[in-house]
N, C-alpha and C. Protein backbone atom coordinates (compact mmCIF):
# COMPACT_ATOMS: atom_id res chain seq x y z
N UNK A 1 15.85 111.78 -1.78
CA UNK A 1 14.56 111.38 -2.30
C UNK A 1 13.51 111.50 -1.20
N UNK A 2 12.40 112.17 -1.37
CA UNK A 2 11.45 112.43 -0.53
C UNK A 2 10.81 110.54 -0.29
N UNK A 3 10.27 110.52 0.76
CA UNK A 3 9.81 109.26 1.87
C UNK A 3 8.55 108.75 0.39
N UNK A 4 7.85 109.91 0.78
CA UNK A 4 6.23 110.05 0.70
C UNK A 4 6.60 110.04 -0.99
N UNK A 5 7.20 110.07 -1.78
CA UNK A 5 7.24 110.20 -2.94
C UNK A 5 6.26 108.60 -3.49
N UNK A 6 6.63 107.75 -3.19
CA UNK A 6 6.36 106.43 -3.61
C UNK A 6 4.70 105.97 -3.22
N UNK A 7 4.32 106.65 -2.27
CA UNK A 7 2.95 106.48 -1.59
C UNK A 7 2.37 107.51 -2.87
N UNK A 8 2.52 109.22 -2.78
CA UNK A 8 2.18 109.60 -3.83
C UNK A 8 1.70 109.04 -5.14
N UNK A 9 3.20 108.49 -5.76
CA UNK A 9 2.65 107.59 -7.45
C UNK A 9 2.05 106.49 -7.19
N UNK A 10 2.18 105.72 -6.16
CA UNK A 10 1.11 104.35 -5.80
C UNK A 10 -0.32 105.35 -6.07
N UNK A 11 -0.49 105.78 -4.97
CA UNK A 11 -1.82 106.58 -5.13
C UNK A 11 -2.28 107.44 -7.07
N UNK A 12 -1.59 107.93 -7.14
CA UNK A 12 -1.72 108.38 -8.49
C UNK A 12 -2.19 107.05 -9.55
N UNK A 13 -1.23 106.11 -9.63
CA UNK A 13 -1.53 104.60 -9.73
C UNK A 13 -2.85 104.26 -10.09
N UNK A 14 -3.32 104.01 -9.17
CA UNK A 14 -5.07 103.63 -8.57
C UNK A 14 -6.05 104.69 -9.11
N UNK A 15 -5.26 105.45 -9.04
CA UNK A 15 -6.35 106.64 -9.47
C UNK A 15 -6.23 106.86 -11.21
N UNK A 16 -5.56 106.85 -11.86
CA UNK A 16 -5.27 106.27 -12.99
C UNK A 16 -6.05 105.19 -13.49
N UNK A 17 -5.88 104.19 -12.87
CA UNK A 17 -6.87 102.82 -13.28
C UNK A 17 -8.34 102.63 -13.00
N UNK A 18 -8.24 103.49 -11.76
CA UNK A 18 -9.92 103.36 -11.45
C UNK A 18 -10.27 104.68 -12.46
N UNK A 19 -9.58 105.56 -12.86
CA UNK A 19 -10.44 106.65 -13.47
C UNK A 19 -11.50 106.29 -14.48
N UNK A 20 -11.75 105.19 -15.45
CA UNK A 20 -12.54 104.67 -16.50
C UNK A 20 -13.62 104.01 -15.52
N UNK A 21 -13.68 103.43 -14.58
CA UNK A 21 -14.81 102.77 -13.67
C UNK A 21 -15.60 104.28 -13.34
N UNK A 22 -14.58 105.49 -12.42
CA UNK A 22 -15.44 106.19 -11.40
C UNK A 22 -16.11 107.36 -13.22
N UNK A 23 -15.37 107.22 -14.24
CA UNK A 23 -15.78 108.45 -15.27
C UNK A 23 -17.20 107.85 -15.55
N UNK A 24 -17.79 106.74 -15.83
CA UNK A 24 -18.77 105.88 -16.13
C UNK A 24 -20.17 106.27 -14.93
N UNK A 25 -20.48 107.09 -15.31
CA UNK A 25 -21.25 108.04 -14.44
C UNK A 25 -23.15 107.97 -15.36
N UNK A 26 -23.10 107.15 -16.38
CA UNK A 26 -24.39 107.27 -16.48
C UNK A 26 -24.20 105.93 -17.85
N UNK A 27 -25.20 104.86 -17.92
CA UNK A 27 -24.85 103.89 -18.39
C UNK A 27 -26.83 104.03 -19.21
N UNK A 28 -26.38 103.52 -20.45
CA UNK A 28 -28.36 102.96 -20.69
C UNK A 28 -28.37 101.93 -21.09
N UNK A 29 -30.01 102.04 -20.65
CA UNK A 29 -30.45 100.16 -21.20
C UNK A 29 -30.06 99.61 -22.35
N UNK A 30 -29.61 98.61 -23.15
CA UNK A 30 -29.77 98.26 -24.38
C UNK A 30 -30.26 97.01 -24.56
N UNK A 31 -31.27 96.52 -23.85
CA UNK A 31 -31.67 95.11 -24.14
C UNK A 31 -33.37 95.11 -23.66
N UNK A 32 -33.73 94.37 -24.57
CA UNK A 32 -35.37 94.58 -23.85
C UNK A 32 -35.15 93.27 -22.62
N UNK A 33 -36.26 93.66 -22.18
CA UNK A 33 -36.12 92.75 -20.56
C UNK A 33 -35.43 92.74 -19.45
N UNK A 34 -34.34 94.33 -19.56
CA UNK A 34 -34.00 94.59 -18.66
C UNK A 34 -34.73 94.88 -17.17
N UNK A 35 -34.36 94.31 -16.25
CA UNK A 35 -34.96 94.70 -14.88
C UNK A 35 -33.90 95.60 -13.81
N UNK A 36 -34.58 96.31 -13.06
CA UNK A 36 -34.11 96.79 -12.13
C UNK A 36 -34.04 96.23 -10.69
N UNK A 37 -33.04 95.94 -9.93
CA UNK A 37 -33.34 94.61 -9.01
C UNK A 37 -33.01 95.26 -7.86
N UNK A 38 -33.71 94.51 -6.61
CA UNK A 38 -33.20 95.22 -5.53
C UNK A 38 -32.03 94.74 -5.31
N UNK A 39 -31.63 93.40 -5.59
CA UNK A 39 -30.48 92.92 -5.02
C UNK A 39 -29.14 92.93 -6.20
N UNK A 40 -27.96 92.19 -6.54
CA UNK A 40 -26.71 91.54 -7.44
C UNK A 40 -27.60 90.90 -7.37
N UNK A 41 -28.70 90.29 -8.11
CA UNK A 41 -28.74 88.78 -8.18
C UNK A 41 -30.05 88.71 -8.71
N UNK A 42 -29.91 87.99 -9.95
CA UNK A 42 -31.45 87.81 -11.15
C UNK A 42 -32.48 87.37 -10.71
N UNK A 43 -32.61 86.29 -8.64
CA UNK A 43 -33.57 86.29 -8.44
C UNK A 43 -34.15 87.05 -7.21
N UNK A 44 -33.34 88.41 -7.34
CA UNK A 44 -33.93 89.31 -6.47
C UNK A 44 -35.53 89.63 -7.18
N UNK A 45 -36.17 90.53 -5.83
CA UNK A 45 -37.38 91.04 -6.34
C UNK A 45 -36.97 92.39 -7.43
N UNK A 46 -37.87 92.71 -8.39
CA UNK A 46 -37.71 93.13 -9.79
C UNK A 46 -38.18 94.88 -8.97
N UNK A 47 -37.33 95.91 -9.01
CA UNK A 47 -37.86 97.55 -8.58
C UNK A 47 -38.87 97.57 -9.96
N UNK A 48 -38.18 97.58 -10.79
CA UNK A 48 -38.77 98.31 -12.44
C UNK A 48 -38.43 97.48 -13.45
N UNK A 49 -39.12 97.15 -14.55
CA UNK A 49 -38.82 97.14 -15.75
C UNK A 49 -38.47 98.03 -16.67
N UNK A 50 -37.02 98.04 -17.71
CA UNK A 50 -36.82 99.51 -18.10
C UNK A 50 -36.37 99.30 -19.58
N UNK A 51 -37.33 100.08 -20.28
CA UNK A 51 -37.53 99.71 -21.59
C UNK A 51 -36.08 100.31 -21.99
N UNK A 52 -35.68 100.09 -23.28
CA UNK A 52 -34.86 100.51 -23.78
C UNK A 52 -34.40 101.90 -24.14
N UNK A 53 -33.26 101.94 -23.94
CA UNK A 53 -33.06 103.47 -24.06
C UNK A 53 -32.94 104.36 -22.82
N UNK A 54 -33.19 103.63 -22.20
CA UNK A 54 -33.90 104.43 -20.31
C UNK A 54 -31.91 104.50 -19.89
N UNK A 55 -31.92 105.65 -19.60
CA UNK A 55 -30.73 106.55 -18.77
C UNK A 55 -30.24 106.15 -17.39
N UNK A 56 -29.70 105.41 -17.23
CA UNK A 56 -29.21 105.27 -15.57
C UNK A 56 -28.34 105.87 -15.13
N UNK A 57 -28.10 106.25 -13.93
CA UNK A 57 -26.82 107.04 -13.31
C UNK A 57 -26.19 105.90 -12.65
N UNK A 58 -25.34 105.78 -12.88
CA UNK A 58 -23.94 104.68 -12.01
C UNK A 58 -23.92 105.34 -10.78
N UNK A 59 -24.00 104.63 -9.79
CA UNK A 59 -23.30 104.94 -8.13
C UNK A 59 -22.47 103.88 -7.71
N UNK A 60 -22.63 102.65 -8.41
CA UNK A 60 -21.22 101.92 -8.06
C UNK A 60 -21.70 100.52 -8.73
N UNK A 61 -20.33 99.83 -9.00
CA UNK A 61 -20.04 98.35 -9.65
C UNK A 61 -19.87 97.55 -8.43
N UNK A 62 -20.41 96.34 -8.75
CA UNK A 62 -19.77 94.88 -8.15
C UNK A 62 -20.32 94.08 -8.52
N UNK A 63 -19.03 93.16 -8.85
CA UNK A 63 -18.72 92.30 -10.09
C UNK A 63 -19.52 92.57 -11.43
N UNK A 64 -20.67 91.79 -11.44
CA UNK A 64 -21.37 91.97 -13.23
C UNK A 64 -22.27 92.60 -13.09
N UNK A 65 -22.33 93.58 -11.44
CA UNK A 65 -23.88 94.48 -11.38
C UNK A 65 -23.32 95.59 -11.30
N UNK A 66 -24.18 96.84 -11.54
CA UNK A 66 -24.16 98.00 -11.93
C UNK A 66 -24.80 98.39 -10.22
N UNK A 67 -24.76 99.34 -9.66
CA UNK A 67 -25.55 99.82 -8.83
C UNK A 67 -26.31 101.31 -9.23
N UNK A 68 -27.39 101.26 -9.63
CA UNK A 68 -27.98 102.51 -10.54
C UNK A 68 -28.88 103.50 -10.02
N UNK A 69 -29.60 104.49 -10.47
CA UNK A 69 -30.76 104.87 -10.33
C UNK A 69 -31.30 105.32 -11.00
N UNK A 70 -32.73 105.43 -11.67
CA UNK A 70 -33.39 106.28 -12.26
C UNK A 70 -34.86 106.07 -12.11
N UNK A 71 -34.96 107.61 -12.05
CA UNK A 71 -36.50 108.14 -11.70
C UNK A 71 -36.70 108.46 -10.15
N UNK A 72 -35.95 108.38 -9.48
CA UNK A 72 -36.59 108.44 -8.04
C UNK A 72 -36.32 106.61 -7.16
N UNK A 73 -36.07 105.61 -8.72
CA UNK A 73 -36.03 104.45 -7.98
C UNK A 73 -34.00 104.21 -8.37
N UNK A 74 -33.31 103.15 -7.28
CA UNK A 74 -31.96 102.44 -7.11
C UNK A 74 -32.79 100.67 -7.06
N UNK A 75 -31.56 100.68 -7.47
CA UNK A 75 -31.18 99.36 -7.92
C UNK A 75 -30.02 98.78 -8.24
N UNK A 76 -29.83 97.43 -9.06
CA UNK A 76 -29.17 96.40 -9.67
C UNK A 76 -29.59 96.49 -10.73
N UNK A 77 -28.76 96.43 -11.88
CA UNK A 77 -29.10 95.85 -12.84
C UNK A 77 -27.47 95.21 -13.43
N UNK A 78 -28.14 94.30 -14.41
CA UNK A 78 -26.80 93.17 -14.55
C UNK A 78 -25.76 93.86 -15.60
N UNK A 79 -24.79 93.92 -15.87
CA UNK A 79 -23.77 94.53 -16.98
C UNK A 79 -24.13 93.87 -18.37
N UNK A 80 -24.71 92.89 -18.33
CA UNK A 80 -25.07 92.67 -20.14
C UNK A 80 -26.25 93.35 -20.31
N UNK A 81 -27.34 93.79 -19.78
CA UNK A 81 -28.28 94.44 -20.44
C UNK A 81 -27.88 96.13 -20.31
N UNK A 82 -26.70 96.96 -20.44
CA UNK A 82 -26.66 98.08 -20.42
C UNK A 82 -25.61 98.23 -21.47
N UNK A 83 -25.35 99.62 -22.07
CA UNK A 83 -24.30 99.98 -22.85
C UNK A 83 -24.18 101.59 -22.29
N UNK A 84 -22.70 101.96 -22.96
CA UNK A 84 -22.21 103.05 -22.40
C UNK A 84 -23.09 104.48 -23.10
N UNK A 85 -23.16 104.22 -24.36
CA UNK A 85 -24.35 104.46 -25.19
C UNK A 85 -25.42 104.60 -25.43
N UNK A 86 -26.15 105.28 -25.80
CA UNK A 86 -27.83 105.04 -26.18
C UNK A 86 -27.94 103.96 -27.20
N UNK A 87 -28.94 102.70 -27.28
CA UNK A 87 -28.84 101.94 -28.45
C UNK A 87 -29.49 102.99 -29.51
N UNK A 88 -28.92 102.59 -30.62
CA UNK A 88 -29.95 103.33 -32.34
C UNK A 88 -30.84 102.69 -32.33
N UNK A 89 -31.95 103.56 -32.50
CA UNK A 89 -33.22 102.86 -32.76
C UNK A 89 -33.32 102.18 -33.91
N UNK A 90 -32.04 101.69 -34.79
CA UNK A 90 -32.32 100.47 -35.97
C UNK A 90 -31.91 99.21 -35.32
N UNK A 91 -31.31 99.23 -34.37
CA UNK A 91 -30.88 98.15 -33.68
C UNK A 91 -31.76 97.39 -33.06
N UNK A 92 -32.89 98.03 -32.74
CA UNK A 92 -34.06 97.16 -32.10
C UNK A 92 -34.61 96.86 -33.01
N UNK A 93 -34.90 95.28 -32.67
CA UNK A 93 -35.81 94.56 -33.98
C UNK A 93 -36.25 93.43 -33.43
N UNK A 94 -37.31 92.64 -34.63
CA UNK A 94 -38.21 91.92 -33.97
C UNK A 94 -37.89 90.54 -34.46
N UNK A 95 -36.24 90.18 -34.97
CA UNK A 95 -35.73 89.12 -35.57
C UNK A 95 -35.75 88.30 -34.11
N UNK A 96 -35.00 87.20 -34.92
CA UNK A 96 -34.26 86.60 -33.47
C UNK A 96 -32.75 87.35 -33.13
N UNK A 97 -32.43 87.88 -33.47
CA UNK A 97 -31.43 88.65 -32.70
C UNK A 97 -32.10 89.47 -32.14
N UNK A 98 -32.71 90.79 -33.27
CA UNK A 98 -32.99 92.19 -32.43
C UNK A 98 -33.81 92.13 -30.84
N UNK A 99 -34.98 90.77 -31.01
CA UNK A 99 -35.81 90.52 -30.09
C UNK A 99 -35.61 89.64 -29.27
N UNK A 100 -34.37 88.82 -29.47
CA UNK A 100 -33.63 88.01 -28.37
C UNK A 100 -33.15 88.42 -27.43
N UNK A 101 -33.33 90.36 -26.57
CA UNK A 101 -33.16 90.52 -25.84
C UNK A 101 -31.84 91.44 -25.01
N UNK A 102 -30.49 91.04 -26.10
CA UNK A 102 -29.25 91.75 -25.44
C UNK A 102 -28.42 91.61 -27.33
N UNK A 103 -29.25 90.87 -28.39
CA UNK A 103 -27.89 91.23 -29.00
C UNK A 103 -28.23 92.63 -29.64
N UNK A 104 -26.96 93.22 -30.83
CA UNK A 104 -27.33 94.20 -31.58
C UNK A 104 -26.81 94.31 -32.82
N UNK A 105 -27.19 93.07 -33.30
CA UNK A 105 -26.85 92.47 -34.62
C UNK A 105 -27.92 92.95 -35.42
N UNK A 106 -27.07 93.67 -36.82
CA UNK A 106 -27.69 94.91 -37.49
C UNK A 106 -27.93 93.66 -38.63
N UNK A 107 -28.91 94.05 -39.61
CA UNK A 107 -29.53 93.09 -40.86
C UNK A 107 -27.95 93.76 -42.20
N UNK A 108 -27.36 94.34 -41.97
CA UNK A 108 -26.56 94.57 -42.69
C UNK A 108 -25.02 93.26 -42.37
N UNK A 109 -25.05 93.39 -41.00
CA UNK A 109 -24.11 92.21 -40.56
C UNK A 109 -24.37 90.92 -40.92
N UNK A 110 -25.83 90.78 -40.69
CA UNK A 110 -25.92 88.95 -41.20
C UNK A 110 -25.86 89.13 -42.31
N UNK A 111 -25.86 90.38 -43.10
CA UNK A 111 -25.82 90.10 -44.75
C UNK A 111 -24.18 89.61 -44.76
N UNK A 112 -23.06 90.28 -43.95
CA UNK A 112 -21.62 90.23 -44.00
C UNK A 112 -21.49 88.86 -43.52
N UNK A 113 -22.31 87.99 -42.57
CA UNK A 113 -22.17 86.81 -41.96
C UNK A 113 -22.49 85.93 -43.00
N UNK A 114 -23.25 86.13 -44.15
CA UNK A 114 -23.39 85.24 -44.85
C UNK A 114 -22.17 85.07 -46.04
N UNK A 115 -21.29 85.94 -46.02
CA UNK A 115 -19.64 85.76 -46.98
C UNK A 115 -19.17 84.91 -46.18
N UNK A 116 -19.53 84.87 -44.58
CA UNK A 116 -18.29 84.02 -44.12
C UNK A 116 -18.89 82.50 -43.88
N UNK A 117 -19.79 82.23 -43.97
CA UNK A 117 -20.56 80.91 -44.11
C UNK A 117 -21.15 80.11 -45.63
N UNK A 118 -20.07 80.85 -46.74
CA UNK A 118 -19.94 80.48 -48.26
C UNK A 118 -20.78 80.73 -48.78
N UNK A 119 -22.09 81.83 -48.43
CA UNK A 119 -23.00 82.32 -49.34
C UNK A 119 -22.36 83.37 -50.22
N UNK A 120 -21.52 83.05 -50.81
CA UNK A 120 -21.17 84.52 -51.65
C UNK A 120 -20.35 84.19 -52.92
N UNK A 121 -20.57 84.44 -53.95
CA UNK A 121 -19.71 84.10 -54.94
C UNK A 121 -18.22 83.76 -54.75
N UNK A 122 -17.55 84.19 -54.45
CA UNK A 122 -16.17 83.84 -54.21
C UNK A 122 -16.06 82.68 -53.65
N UNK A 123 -16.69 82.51 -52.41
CA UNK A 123 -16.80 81.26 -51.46
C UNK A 123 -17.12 79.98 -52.28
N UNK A 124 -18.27 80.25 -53.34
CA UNK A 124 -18.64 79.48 -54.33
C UNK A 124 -17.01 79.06 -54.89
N UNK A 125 -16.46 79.88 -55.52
CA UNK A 125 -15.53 79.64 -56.46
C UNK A 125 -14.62 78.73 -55.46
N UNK A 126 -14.11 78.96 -54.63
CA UNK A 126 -13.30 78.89 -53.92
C UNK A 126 -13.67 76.86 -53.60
N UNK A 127 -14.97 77.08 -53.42
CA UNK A 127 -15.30 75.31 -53.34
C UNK A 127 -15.31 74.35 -54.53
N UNK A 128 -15.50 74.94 -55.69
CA UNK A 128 -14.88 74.38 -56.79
C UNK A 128 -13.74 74.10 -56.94
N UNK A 129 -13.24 75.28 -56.76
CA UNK A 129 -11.45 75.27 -57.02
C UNK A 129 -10.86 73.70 -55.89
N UNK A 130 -11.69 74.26 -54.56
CA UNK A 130 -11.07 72.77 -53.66
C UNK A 130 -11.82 71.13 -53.94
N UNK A 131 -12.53 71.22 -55.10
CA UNK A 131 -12.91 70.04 -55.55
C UNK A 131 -13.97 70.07 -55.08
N UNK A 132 -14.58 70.58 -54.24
CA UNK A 132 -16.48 70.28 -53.41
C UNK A 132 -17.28 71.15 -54.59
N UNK A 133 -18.58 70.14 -54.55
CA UNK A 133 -19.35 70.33 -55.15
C UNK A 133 -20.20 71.24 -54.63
N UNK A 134 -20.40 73.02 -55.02
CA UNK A 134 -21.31 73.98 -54.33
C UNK A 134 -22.67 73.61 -54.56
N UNK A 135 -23.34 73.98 -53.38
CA UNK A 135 -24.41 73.97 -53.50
C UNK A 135 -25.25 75.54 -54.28
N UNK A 136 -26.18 75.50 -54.49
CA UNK A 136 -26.83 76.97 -55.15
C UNK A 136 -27.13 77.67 -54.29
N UNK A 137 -26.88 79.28 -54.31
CA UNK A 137 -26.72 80.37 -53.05
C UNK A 137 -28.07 80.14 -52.39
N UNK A 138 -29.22 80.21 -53.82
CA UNK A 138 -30.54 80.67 -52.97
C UNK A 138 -30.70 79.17 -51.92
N UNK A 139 -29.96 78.58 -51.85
CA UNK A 139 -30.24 76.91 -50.70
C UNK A 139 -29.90 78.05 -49.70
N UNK A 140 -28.57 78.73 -49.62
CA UNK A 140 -27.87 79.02 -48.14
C UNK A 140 -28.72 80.51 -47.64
N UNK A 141 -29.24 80.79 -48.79
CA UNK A 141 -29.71 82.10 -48.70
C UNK A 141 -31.21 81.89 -47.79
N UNK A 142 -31.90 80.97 -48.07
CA UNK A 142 -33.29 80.25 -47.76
C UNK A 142 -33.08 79.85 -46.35
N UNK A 143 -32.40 79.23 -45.80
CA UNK A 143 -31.83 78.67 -44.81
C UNK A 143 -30.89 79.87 -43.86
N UNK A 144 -31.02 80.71 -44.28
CA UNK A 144 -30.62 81.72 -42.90
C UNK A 144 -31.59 82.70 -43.15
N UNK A 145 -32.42 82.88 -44.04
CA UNK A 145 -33.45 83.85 -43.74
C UNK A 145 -34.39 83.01 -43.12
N UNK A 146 -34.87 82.29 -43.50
CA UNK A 146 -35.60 81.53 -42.10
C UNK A 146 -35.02 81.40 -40.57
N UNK A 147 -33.85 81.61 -40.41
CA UNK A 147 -33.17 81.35 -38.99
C UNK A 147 -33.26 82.62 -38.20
N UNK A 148 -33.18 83.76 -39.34
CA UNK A 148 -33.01 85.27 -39.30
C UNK A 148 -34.53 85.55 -39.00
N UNK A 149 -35.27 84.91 -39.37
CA UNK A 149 -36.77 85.41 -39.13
C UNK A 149 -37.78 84.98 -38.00
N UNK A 150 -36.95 83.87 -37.31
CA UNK A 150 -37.23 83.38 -36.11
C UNK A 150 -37.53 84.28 -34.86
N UNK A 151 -38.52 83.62 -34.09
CA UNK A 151 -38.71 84.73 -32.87
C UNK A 151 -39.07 83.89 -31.79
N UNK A 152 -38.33 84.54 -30.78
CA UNK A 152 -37.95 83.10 -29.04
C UNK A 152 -38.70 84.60 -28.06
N UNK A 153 -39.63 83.76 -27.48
CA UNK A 153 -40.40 84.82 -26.62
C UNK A 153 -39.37 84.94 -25.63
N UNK A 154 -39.92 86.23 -24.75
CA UNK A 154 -39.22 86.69 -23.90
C UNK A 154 -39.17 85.15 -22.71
N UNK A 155 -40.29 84.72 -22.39
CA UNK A 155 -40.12 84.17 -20.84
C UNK A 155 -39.47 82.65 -21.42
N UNK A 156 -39.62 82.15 -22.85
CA UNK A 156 -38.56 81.12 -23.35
C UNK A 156 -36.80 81.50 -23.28
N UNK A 157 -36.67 82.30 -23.55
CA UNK A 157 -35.28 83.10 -23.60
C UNK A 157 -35.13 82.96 -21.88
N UNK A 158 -35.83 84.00 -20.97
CA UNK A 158 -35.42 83.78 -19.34
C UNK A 158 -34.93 82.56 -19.20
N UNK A 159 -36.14 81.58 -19.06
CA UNK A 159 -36.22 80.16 -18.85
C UNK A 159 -34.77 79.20 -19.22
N UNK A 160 -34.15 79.50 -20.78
CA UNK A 160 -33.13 79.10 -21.62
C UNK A 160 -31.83 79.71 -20.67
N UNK A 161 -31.76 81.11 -20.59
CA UNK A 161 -30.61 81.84 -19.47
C UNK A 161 -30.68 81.26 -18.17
N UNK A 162 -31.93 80.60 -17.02
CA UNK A 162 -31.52 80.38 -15.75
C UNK A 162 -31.48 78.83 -15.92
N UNK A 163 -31.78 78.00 -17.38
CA UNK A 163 -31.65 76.57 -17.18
C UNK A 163 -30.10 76.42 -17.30
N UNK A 164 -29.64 76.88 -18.02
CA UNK A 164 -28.07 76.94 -18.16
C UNK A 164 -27.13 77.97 -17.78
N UNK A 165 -27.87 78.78 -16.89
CA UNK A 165 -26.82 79.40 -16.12
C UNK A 165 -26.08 80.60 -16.75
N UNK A 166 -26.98 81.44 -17.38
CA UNK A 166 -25.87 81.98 -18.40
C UNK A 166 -26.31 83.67 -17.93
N UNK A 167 -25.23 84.30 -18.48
CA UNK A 167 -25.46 85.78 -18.34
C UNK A 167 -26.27 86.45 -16.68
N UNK A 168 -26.75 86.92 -16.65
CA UNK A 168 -27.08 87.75 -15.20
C UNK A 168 -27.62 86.07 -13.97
N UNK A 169 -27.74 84.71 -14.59
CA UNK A 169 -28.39 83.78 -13.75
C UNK A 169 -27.00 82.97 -13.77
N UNK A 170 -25.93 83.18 -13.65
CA UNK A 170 -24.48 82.73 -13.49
C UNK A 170 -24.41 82.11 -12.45
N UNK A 171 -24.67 82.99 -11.35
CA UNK A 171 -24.22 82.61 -9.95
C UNK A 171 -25.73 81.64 -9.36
């Protein structure tokens, strides 16, 4: 048995696992309010703001930051505001999801979210059958289109992410 055989498949190994990190060679925005940062860290100073859709080239990861460039400018930017993808331009919207910033919750899904929160005939039946008294759809129907129609400004949303620590204001 050759020595070097085992160093070989170790190496092969690594190279195997890292291949999906180093193939990831160009990443885009999908969230409005993405920034481009000089530093890992949400309260670095801001290079760019980069609207949606905007093309980055990957030059390297660490931990939840991207290390990027585009246009002539490098940076940071955080791993929840990018996708491997271009977002569809139906995905941007001015709900409280579409305009909340990072989700990409389609108006066809909250229609599917509302079967699983008993707006839907069956669900109806189904609460009879268990003895509860249903309420009438258009109540549940009224009550998430108003929730659905809600809109959280951008610097309320920041403010909400670094009071509790969440997403790119973690650390």
């Amino acid at each position: 048995m050759n020595k070097s055989a085992p160093i070989i498949a170790a190496a092969a190994g690594v190279l195997l696992l890292a291949a999906p990190a180093l193939a990831q060679d160009k990443l885009y925005v999908a969230s409005e309010g993405a920034k481009l940062k000089t530093d890992k860290s949400a309260s670095s100073d801001t290079v760019a703001e980069l609207p949606v859709g905007t093309a980055l080239s990957v030059q390297g990861q660490e931990e939840s930051w991207y290390k990027v460039s585009v246009g002539g400018q490098s940076g940071w930017i955080y791993r929840g505001k990018v996708a491997a993808t271009p977002p569809e331009p139906s995905q941007q919207g001015g709900n409280l999801f579409g305009g909340a910033g990072s989700s990409t919750i389609m108006v066809s899904e909250a229609d599917s979210a509302r079967s699983m929160r008993g707006l839907n005939e069956s669900e109806q039946d189904a609460a009879k059958a268990a003895g509860r008294a249903p309420r009438p759809l258009s109540d549940y129907r009224q009550a998430l289109d108003k929730v659905l129609a809600e809109k959280v400004e951008k610097k309320e949303l920041e403010n909400f992410l670094k009071a509790g620590r969440i997403g790119e204001y973690a650390k």
